[in-house]
N, C-alpha and C. Protein backbone atom coordinates (compact mmCIF):
# COMPACT_ATOMS: atom_id res chain seq x y z
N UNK A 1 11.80 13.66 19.22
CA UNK A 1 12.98 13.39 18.41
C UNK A 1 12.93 11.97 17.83
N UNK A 2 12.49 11.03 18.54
CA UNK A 2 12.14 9.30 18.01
C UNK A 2 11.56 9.51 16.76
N UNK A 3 10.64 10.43 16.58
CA UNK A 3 10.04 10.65 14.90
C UNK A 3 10.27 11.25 13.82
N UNK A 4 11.79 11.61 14.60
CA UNK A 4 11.75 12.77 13.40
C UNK A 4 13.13 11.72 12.83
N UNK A 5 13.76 10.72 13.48
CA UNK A 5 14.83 9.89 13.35
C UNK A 5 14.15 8.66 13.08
N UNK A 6 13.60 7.73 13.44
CA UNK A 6 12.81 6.44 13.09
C UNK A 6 11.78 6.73 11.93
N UNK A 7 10.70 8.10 11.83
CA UNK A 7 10.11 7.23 10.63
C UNK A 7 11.04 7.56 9.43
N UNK A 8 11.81 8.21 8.88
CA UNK A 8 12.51 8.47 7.86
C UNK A 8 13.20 6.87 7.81
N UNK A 9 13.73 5.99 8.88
CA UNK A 9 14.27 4.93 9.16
C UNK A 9 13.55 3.96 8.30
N UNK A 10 12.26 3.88 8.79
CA UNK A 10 11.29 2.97 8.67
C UNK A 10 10.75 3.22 6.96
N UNK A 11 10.83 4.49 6.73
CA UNK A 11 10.01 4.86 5.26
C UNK A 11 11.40 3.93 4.37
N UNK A 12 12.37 4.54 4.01
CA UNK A 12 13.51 3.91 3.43
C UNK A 12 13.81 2.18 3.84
N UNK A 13 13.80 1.38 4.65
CA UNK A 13 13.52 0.24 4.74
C UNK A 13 12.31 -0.23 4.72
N UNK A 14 11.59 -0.02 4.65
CA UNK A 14 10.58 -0.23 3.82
C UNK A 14 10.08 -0.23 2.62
N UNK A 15 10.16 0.72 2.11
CA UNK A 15 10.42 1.13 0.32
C UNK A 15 11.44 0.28 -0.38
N UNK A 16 12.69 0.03 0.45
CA UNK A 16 13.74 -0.62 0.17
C UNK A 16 12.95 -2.31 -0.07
N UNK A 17 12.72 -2.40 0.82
CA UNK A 17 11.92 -3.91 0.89
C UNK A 17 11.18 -4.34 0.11
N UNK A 18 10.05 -3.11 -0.24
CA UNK A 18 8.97 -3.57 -0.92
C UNK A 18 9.42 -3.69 -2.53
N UNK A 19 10.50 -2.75 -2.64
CA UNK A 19 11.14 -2.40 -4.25
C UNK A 19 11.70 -4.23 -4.43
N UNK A 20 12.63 -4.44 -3.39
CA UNK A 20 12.99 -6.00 -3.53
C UNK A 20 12.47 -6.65 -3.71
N UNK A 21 11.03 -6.66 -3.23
CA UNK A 21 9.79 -7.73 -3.11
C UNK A 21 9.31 -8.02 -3.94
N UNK A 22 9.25 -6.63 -4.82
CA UNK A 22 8.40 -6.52 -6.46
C UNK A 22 9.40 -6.91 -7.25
N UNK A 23 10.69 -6.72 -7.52
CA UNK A 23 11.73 -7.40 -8.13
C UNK A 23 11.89 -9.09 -8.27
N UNK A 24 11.55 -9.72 -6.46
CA UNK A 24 11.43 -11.01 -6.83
C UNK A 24 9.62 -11.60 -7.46
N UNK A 25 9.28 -10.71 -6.97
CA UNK A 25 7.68 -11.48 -7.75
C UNK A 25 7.67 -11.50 -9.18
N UNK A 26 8.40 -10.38 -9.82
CA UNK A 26 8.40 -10.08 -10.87
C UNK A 26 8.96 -11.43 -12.07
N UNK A 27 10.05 -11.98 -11.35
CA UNK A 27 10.66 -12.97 -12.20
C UNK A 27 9.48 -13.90 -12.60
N UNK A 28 9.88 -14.52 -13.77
CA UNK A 28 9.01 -15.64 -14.36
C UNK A 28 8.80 -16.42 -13.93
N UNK A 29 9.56 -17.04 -13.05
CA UNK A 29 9.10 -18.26 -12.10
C UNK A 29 8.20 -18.02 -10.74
N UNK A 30 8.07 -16.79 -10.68
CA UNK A 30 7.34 -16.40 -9.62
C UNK A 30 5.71 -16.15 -10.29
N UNK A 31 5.72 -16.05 -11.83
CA UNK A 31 4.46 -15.36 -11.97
C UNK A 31 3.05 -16.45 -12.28
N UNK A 32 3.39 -17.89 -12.29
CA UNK A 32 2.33 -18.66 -11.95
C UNK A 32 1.52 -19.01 -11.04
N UNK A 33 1.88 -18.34 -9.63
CA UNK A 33 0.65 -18.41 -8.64
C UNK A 33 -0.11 -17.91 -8.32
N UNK A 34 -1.25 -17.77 -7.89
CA UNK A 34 -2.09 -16.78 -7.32
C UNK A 34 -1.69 -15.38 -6.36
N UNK A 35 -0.94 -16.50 -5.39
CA UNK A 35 -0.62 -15.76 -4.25
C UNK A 35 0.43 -14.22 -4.66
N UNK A 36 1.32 -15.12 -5.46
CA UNK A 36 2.61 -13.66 -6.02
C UNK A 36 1.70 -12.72 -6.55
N UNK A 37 0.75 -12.94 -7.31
CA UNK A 37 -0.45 -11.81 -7.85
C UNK A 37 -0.56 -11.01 -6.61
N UNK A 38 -1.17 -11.67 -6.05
CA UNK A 38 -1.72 -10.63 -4.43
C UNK A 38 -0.79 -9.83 -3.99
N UNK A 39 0.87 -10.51 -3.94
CA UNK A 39 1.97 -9.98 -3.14
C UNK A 39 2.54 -9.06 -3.87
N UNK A 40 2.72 -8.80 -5.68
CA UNK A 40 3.03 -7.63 -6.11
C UNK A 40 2.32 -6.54 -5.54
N UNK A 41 0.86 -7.03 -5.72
CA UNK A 41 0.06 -5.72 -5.85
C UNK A 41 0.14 -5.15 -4.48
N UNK A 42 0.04 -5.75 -3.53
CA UNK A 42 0.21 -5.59 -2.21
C UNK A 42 1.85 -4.49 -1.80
N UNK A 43 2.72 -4.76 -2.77
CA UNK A 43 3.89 -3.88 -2.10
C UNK A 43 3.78 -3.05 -2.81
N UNK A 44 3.09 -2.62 -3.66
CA UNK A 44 3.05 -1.71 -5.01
C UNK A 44 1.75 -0.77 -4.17
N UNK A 45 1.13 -1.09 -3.05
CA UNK A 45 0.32 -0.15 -2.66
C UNK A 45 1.10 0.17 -1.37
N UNK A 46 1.76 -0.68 -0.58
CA UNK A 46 2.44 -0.03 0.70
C UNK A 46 3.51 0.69 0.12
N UNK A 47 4.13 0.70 -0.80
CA UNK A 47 4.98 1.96 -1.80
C UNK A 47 4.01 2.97 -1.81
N UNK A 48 2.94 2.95 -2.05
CA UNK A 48 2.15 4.26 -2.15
C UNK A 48 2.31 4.77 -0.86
N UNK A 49 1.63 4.44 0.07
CA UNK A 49 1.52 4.12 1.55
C UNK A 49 2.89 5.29 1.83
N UNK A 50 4.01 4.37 1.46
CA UNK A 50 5.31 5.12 2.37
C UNK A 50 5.58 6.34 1.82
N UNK A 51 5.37 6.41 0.77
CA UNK A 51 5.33 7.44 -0.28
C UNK A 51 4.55 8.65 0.43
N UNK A 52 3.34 8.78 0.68
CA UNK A 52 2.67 9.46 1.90
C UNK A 52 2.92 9.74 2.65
N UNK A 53 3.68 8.25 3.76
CA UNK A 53 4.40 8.96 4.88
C UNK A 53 5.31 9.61 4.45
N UNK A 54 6.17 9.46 4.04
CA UNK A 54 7.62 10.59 3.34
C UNK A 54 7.11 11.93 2.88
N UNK A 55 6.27 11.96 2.07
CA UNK A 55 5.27 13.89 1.97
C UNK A 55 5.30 14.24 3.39
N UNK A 56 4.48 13.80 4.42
CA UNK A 56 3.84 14.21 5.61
C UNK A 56 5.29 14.11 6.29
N UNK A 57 5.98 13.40 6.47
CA UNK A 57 7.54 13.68 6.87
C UNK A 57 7.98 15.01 7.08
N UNK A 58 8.35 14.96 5.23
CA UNK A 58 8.94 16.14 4.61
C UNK A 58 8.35 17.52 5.07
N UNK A 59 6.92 17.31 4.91
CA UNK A 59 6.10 18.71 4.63
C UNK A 59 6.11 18.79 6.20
N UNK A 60 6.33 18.25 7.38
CA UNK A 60 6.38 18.33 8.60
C UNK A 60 7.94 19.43 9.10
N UNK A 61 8.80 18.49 8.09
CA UNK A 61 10.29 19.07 8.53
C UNK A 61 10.25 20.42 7.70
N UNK A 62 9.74 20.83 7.13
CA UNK A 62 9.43 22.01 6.35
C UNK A 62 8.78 23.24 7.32
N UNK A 63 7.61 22.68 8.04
CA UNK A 63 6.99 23.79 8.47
C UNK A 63 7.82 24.38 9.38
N UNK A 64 8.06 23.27 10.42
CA UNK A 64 8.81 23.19 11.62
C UNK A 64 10.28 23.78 11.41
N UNK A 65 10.93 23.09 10.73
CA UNK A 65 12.57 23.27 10.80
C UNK A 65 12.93 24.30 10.11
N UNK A 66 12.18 24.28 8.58
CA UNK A 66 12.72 25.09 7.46
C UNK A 66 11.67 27.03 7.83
N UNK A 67 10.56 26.54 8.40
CA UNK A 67 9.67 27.82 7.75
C UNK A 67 9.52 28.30 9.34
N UNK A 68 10.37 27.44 10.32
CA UNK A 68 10.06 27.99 12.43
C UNK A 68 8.72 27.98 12.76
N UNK A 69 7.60 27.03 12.05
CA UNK A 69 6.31 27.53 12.45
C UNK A 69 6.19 26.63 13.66
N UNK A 70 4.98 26.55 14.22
CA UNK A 70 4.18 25.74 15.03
C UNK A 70 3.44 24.57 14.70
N UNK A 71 3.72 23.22 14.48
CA UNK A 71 2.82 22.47 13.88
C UNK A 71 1.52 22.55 14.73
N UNK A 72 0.96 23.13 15.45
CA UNK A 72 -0.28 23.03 15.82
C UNK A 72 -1.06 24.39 15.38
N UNK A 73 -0.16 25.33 15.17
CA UNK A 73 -0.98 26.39 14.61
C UNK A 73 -0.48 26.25 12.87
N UNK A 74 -0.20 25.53 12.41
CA UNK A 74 0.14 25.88 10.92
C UNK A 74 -1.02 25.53 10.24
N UNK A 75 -1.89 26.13 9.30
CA UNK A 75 -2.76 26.24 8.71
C UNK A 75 -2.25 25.49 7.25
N UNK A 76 -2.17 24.14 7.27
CA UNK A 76 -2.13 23.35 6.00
C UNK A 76 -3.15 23.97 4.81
N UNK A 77 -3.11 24.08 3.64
CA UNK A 77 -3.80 24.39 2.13
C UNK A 77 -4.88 22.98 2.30
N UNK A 78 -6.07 23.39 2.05
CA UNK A 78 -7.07 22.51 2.27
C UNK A 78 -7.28 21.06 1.12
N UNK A 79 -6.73 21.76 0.15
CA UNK A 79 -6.45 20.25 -0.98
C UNK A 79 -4.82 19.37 -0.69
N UNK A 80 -4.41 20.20 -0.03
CA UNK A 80 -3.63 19.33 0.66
C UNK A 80 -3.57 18.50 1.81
N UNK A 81 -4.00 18.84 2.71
CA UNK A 81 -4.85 18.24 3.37
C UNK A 81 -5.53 16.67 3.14
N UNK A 82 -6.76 17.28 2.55
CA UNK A 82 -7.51 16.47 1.78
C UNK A 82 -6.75 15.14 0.85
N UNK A 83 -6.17 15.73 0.16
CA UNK A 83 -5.47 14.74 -1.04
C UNK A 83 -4.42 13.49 -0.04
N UNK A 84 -3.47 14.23 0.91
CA UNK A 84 -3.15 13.53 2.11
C UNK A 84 -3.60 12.40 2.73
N UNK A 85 -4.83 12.92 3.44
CA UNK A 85 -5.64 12.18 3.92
C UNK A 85 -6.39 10.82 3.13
N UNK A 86 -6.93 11.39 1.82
CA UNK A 86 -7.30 10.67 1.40
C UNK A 86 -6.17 9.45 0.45
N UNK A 87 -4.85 9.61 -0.13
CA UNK A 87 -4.14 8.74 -0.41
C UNK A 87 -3.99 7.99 0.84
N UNK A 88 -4.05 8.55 2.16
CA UNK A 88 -3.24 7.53 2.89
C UNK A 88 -4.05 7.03 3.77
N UNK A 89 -5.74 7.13 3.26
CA UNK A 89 -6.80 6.18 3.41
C UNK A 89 -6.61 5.17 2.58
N UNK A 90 -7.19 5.40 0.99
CA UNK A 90 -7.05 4.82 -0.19
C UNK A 90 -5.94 3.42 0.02
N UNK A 91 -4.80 3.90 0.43
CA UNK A 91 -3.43 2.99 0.11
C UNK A 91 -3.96 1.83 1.35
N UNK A 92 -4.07 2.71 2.43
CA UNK A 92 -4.60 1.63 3.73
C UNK A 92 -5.71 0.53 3.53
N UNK A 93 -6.42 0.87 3.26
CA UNK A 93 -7.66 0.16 2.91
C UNK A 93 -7.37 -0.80 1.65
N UNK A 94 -6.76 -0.46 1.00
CA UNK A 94 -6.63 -1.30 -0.46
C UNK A 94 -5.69 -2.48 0.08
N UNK A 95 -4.70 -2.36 0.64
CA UNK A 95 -3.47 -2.87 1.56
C UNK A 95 -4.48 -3.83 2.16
N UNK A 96 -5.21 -3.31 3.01
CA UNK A 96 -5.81 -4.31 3.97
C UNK A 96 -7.01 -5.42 3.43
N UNK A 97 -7.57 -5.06 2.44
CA UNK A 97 -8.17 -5.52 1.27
C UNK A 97 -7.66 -7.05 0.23
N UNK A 98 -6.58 -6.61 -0.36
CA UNK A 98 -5.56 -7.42 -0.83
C UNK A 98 -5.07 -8.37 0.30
N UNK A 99 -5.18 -8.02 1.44
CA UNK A 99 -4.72 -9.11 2.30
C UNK A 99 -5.85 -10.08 2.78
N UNK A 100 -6.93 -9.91 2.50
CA UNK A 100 -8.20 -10.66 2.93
C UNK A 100 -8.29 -11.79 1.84
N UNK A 101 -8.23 -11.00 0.52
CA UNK A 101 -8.38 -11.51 -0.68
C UNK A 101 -7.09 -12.97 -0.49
N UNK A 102 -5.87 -12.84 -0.48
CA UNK A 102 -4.57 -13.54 -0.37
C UNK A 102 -5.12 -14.50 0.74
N UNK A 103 -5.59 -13.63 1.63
CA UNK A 103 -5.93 -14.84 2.69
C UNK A 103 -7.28 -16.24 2.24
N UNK A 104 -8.01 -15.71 1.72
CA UNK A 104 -8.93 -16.30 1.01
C UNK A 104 -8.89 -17.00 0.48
N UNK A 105 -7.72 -16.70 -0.66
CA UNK A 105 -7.20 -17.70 -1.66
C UNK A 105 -6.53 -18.98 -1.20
N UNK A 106 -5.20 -18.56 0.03
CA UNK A 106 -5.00 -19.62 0.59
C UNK A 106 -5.79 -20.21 1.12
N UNK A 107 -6.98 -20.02 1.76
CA UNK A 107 -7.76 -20.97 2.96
C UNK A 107 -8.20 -21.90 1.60
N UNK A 108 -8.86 -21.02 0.39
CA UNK A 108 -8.97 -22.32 -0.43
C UNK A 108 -8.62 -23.32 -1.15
N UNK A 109 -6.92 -22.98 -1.34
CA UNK A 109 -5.92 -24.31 -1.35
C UNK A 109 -5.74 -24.96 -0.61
N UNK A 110 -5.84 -24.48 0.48
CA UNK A 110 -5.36 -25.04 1.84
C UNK A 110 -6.55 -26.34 2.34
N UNK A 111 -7.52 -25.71 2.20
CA UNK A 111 -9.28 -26.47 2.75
C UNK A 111 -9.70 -27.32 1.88
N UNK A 112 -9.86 -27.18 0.39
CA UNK A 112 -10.38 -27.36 -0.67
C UNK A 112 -9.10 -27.87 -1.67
N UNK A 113 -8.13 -28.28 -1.57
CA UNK A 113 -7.63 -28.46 -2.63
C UNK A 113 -8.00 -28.87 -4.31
N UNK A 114 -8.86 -29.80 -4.22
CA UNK A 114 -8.93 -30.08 -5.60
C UNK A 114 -9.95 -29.08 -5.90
N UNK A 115 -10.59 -28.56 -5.37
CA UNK A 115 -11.69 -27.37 -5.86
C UNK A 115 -10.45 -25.93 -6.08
N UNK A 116 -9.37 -26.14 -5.34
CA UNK A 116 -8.82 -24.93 -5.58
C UNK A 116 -7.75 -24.74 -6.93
N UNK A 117 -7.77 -25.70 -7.27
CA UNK A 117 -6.93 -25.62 -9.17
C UNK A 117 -7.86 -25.24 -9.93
N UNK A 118 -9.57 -25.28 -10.03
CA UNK A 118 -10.43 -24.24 -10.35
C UNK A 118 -10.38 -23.25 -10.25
N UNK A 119 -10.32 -22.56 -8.52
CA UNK A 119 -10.90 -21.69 -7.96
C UNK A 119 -9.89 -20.40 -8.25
N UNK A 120 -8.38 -20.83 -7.67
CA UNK A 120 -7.50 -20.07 -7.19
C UNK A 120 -6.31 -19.91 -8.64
N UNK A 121 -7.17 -19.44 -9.40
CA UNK A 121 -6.22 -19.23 -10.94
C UNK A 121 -5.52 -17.72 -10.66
N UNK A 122 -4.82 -17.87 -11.62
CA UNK A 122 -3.58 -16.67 -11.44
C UNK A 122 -4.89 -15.23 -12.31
N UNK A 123 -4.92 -16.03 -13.63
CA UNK A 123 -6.31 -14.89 -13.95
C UNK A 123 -7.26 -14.23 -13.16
N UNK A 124 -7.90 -15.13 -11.85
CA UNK A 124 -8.68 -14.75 -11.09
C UNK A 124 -7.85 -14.08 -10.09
N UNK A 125 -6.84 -14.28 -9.82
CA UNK A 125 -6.58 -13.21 -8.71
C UNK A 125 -5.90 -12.10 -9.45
N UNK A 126 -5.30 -12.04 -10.67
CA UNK A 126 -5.32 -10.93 -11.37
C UNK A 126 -6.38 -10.01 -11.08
N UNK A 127 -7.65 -10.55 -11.81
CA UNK A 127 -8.66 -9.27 -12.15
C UNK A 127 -9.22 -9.15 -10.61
N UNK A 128 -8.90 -9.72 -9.15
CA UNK A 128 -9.44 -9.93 -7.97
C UNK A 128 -8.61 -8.69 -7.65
N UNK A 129 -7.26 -8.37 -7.69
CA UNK A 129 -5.69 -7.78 -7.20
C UNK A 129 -6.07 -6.68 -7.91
N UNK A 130 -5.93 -6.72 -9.21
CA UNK A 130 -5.62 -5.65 -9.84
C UNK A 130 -6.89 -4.64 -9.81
N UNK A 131 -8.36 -5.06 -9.40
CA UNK A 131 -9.23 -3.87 -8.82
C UNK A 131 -9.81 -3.78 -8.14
N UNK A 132 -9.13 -4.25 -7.14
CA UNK A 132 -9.37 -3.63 -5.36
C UNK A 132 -8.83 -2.42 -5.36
N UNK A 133 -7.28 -1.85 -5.30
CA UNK A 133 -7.24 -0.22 -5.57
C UNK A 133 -8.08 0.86 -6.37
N UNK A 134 -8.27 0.35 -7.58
CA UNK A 134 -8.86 1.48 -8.32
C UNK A 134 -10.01 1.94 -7.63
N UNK A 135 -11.02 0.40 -7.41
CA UNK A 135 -12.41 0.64 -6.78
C UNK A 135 -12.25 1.03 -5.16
N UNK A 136 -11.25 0.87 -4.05
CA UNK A 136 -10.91 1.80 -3.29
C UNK A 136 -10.44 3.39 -3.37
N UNK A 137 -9.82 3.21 -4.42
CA UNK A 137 -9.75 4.72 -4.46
C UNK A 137 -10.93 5.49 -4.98
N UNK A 138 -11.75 4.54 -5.87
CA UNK A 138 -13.02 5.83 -6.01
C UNK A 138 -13.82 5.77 -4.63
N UNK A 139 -13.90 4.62 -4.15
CA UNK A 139 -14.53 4.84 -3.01
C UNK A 139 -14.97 5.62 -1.49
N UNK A 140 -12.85 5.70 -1.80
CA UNK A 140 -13.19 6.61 -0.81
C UNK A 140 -12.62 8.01 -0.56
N UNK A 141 -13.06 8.14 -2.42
CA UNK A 141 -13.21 10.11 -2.48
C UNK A 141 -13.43 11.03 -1.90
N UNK A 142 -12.89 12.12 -1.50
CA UNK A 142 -13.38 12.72 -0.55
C UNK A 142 -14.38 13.47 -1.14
N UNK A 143 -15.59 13.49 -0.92
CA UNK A 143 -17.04 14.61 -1.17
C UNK A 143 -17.21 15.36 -0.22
């Protein structure tokens, strides 16, 4: 019963959060740093993320509640499955990705300062942010 009451909890404050998050990065005064680059893109993939959990939620309270099956004998559709699995690889990995990258960036303001008004441009973590997902998601296609 804790799961069928907490993650619905957790998906909606969360989503809630991340929607806020992208709202404040979004403003103009937020969009000259590196770091806010990282942090849009970053809640814009744990939105995917929760987005997933909420299907697998749903399609859980469906089998179970709505259709009386057995979740251990219910025979999921195999591109469903699949597509499942693989968004809520994709979102994970990209998530965890973007956070290496952010981390990176700071160690090199942080370590390096005058090398890092070179290093740590908003352009560069643009094109750094903006294709870590794509190239995670082809990556890890399911074949």
């Amino acid at each position: 019963i804790l799961h069928m009451v907490w993650l619905p909890v957790v998906i909606m404050v969360g989503f809630a959060g991340n929607v806020l998050s992208l709202m404040v990065m979004m403003m103009p005064r937020n969009r000259n740093q590196s770091s806010y680059v990282y942090t849009r893109v970053l809640a814009c993939t744990d939105c995917g993320m929760l987005l997933v959990a909420a299907w697998y939620y749903f399609r859980t309270i469906q089998v179970v509640y709505i259709s009386k099956q057995d979740m251990n004998t219910f025979d999921q559709p195999a591109v469903e499955c699949k597509l499942t699995s693989w968004l809520f690889q994709a979102f994970s990995l990209s998530g965890a990705l973007i956070i290496i990258s952010m981390t990176i960036d700071r160690l090199i303001a942080v370590c390096l300062p005058l090398k890092a008004l070179s290093v740590c441009t908003v352009s560069r973590a643009k094109k750094i942010a903006y294709s870590i997902p794509p190239a995670v998601f082809v990556y890890t296609l399911p074949f």
